[in-house]
Protein backbone atom coordinates (compact mmCIF):
# COMPACT_ATOMS: atom_id res chain seq x y z
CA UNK A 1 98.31 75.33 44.44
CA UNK A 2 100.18 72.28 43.65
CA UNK A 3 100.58 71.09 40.34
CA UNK A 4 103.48 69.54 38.28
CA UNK A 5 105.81 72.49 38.45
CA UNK A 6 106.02 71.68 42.45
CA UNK A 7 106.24 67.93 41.42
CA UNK A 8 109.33 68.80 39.83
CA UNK A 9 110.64 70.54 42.56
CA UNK A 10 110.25 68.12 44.74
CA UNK A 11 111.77 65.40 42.33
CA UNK A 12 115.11 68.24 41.99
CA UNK A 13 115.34 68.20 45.71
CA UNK A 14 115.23 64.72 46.23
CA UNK A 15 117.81 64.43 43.27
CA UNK A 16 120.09 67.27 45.06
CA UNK A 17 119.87 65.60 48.59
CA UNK A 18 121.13 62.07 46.56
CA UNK A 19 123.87 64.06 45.03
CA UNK A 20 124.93 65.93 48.03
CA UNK A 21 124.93 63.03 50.15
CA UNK A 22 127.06 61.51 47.72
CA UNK A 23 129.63 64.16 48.16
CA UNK A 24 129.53 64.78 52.10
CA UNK A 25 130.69 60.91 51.71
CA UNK A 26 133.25 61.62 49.23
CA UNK A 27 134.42 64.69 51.09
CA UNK A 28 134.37 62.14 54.44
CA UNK A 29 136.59 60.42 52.88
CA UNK A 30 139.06 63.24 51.85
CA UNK A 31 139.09 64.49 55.09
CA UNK A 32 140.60 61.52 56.56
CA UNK A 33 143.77 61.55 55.41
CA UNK A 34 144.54 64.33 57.54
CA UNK A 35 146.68 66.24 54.76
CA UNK A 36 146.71 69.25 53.31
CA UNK A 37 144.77 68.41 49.88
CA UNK A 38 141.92 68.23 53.33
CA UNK A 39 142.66 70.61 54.30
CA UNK A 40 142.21 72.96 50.83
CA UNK A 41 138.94 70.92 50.21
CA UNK A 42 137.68 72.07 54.25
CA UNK A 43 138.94 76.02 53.03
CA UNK A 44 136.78 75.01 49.56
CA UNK A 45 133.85 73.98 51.04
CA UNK A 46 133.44 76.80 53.63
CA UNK A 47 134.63 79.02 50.29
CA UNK A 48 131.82 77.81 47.84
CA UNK A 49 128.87 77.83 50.89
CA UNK A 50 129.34 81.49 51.73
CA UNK A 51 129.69 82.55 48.05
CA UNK A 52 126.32 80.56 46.94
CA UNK A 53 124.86 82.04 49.83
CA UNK A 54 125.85 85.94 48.85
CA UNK A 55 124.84 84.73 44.95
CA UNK A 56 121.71 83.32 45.79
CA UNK A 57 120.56 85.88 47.89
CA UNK A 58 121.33 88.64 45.79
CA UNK A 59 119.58 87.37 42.52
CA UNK A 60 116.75 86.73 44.99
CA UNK A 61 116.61 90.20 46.05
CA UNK A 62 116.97 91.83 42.47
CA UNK A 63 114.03 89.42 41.11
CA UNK A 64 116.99 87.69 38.47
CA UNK A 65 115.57 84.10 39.97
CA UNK A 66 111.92 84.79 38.77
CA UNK A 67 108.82 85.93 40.16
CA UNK A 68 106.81 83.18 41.32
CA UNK A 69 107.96 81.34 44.91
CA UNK A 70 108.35 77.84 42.45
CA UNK A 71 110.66 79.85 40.18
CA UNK A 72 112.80 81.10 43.00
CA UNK A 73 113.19 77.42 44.20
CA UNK A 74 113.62 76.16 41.09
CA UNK A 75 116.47 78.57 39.91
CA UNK A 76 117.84 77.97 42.84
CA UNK A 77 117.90 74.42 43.08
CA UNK A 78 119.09 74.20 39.34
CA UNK A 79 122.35 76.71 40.87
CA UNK A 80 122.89 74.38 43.82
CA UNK A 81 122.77 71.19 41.88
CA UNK A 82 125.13 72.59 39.24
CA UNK A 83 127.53 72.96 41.90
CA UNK A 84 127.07 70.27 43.54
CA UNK A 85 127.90 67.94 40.45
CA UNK A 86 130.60 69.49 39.78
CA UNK A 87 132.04 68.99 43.64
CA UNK A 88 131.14 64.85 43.15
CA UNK A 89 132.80 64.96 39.71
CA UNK A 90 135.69 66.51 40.90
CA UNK A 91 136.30 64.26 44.46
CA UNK A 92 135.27 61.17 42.85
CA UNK A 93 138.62 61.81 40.30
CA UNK A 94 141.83 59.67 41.53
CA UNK A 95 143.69 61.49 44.06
């Protein structure tokens, strides 16, 4: 039951809990200037949950994640940390 592919899984979650708690810091940081580049980023964030949600659940639903439960986490661990990357590339730029 578990082998390497779950292994990896649990390596890409650790790495995805690294990189998101690198950007709820950056974000943190964002939001306390009190402006209104914070308060686009707050709009963002809420913006880019829901839609990952809706994604997420639909490809789950119409099988495009895979089959197997460890290809359904993978997939969509390898969607979240996409994002994610982006999001700490983007609010670790110079304001």
């Amino acid at each position: 039951m578990f082998g390497p592919r779950w292994f990896s899984l649990a390596t890409d979650s650790a790495l995805l809990a690294c990189d998101a708690a690198a950007v709820i810091g950056l974000r943190m940081m964002h939001f306390s200037l009190l402006d209104s580049r914070a308060m686009a980023e707050a709009w963002l964030m809420v913006e880019e949950k829901l839609e990952a949600a809706a994604l997420l659940q639909w490809q789950a639903w119409t099988g495009q994640l895979g089959q197997e439960p460890h290809q359904v986490a993978a997939a969509s661990i390898k969607h979240v940390r996409r994002k994610v990357a982006a999001n700490r590339r983007r609010l670790s730029r110079a304001r």
